[in-house]
Protein backbone atom coordinates (compact mmCIF):
# COMPACT_ATOMS: atom_id res chain seq x y z
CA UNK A 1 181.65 155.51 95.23
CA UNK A 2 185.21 155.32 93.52
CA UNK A 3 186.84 158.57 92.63
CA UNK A 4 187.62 159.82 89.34
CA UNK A 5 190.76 157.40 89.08
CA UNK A 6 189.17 154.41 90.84
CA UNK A 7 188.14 151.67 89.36
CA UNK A 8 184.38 150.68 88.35
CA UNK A 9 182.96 147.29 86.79
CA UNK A 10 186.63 145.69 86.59
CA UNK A 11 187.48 149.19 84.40
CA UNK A 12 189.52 152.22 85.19
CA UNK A 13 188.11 155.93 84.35
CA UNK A 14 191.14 156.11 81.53
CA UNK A 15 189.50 153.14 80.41
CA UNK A 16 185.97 153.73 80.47
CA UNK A 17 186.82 157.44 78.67
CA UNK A 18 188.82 155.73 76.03
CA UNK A 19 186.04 153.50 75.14
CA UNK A 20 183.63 156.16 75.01
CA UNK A 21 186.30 157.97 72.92
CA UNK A 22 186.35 155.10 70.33
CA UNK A 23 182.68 154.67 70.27
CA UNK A 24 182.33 158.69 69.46
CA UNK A 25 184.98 157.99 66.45
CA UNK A 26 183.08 155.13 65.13
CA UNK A 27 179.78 156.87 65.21
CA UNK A 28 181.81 159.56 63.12
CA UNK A 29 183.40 157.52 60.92
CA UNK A 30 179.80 156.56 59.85
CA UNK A 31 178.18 160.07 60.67
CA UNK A 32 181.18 161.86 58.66
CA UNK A 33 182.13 159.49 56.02
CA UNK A 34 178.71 158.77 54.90
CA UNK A 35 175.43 160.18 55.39
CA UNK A 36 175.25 162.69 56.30
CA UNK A 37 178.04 163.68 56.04
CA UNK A 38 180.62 166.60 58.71
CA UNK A 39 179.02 169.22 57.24
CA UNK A 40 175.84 168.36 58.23
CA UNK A 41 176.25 166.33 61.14
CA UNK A 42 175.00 167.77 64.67
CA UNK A 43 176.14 166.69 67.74
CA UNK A 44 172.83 165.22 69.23
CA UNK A 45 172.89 162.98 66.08
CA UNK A 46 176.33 162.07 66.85
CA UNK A 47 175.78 161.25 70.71
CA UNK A 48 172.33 159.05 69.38
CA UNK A 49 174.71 157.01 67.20
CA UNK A 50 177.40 156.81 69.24
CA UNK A 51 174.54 155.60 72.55
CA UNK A 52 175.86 157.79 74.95
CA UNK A 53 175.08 161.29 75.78
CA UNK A 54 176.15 164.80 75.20
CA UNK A 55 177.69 165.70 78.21
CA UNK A 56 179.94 162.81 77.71
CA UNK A 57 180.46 164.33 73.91
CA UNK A 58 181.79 167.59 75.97
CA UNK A 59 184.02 165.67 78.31
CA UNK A 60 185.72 164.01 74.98
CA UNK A 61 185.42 167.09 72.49
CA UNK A 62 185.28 170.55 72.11
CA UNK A 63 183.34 170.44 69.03
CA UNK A 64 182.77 168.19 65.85
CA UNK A 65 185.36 169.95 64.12
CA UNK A 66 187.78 167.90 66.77
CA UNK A 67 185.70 164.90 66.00
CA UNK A 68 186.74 165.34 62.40
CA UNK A 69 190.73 165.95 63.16
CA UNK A 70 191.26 162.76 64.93
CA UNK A 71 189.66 160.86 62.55
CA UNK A 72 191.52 162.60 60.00
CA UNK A 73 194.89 161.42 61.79
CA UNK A 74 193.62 158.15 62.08
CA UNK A 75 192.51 157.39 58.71
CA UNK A 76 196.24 158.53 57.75
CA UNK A 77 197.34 156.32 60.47
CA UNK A 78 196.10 152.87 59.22
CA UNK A 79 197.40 153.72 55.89
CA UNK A 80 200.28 154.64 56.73
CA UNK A 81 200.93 151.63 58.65
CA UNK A 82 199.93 149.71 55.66
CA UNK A 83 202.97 151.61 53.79
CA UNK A 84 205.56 151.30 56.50
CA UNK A 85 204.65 147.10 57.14
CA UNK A 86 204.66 147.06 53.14
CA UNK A 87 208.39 149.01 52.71
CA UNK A 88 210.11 146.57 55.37
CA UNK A 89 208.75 143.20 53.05
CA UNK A 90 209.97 145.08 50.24
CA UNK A 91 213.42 145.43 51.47
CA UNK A 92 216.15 145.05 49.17
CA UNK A 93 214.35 145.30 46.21
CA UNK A 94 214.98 147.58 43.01
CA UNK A 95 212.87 151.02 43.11
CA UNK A 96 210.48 150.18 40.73
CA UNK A 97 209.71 146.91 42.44
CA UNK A 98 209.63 148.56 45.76
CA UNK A 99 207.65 151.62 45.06
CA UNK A 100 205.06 149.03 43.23
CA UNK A 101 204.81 147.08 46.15
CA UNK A 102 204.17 150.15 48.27
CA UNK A 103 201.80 151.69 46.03
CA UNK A 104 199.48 148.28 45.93
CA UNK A 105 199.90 148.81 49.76
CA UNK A 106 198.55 152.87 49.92
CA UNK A 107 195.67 151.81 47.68
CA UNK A 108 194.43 149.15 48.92
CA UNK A 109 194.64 150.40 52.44
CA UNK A 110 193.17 153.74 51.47
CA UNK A 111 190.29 152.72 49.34
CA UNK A 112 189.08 149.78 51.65
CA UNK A 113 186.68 151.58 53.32
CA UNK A 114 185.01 154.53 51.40
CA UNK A 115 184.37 156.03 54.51
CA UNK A 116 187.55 156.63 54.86
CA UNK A 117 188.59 158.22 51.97
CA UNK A 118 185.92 160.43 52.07
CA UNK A 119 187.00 161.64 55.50
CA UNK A 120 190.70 161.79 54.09
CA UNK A 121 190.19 163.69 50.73
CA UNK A 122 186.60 164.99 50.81
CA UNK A 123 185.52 166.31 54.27
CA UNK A 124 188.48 167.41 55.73
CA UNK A 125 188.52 170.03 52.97
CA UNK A 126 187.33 173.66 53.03
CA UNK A 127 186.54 172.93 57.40
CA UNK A 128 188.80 175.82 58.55
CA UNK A 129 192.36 176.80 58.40
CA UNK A 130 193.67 174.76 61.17
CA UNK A 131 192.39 171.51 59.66
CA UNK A 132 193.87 172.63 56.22
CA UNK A 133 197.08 173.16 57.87
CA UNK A 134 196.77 169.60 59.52
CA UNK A 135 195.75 168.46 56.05
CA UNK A 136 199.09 169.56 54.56
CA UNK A 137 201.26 168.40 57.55
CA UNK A 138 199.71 165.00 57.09
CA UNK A 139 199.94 165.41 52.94
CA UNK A 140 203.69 166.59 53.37
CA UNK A 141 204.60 163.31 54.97
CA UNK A 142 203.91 161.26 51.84
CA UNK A 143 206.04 163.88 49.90
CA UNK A 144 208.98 163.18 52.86
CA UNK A 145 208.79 159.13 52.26
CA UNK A 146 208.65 159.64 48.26
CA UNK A 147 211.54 162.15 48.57
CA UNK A 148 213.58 159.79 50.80
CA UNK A 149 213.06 156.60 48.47
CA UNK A 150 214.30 158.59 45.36
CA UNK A 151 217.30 160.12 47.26
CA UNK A 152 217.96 156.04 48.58
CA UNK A 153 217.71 154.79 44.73
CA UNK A 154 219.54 157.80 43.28
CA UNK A 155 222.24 156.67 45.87
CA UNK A 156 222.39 153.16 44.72
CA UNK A 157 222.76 154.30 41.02
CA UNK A 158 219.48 153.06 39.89
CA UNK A 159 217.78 157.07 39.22
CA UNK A 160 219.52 160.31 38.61
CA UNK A 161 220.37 162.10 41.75
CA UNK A 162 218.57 165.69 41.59
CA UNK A 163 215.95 167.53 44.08
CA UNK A 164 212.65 165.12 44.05
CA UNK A 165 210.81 167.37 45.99
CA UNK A 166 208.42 169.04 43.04
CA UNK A 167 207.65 165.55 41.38
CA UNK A 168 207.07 163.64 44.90
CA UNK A 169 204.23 167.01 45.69
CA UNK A 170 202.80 166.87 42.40
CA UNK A 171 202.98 162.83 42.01
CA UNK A 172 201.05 162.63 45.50
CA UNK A 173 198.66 165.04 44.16
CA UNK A 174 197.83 162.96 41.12
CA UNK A 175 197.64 159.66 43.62
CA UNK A 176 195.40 161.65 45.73
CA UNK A 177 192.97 163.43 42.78
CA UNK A 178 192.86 159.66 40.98
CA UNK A 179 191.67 157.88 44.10
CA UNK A 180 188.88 159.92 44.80
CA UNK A 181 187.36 159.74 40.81
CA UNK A 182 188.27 156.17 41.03
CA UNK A 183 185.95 155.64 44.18
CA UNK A 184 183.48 158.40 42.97
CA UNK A 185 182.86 155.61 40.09
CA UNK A 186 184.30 158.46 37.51
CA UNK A 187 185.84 155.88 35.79
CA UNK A 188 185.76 152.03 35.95
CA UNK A 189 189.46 149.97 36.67
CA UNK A 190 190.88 147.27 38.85
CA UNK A 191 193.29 147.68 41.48
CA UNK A 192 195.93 146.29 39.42
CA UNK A 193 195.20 149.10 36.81
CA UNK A 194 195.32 151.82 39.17
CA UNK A 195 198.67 150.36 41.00
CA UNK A 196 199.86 149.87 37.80
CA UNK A 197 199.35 153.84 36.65
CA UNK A 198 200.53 154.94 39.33
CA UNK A 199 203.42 152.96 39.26
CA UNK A 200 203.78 154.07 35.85
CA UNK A 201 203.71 157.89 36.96
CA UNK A 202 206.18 157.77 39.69
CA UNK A 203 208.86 156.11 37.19
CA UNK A 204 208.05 159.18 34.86
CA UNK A 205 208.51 161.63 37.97
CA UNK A 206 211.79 160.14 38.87
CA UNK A 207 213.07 159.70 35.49
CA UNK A 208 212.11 162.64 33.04
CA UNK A 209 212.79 162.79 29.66
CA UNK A 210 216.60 164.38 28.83
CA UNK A 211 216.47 167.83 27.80
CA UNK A 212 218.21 169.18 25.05
């Protein structure tokens, strides 16, 4: 028999455990993001959906609270890759044209698959402190990129150079509470429309009205 860190049907153990990994996060990202839902998810459940078994669960996890972080980082993930492959085609453009383009990006990456944006703005919330503080580490990068953008245009003399910091929290607040009515079916709008709101917040965020 090969050892822990032989080799076994062509496939290492790092291998085999990464696959099992993956096929525990997919069984989540149905489990968690849809019916039933985290908060009423069970492990047994999990390990039936997932086809393998809950020692295996044990050997990947502590607990489904785990489960739920590491989706959480990787529903952030794809988006954010999204963003990032959307700012480098964008390069050189004005602000408005660039923050449009990356907008379009976040949405359409984010609202793609409802299961994950209900893992990204619905379950995560309320779980316990640590996930609320990963929650906000996660939320706090969107502030960073908004932040840097502004400070970028401000220094090529297309926006006001001032602190962005309050506006870029609040705007990704708005982005965040508008995507999740606009998927809840609160209200009915394209993509274009919601880009094109959005788009028309952050240009009010950047560029308030002059005060007497």
């Amino acid at each position: 028999m090969a050892g822990p860190t032989g080799t076994y049907g062509g496939r290492s153990a790092q291998e085999r455990r990464a696959e099992r990994r993956e096929r525990f996060l997919r069984a989540a990202l149905d489990q968690f993001g849809d019916r039933p839902g985290y908060r009423s998810a069970s492990v047994a459940a999990l390990c039936e959906a997932a086809g393998l078994s809950t020692r295996q669960f044990y050997e990947e996890f502590r607990n489904l609270e785990e489960v739920l972080a590491q989706l959480h980082l990787l529903v952030n993930d794809w988006t954010e890759q999204a963003v990032v492959q959307a700012l480098t085609g964008a390069a050189g453009l004005a602000f408005d044209q660039r923050m449009a383009t990356v907008l379009r990006a976040y949405v359409t990456a984010a609202t793609a698959d409802p299961r994950r944006l209900r893992i990204a703005f619905v379950e995560i919330i309320g779980v316990s402190e640590e996930l609320e503080r990963q929650r906000l580490v996660r939320r706090s990068r969107w502030v960073e990129l908004i932040v840097t953008e502004a400070e970028a245009a401000a220094a090529r003399g297309e926006v006001a150079p001032r602190d962005y910091r309050i506006a870029a929290t609040a705007f990704i607040g708005a982005v965040n509470g508008l995507l999740h009515d606009w998927t809840a079916g609160q209200f009915q709008a394209s993509l274009d429309q919601v880009v094109d709101e959005l788009a028309a917040l952050l240009r009010g965020a950047v560029r308030p009205p002059d005060r007497d």
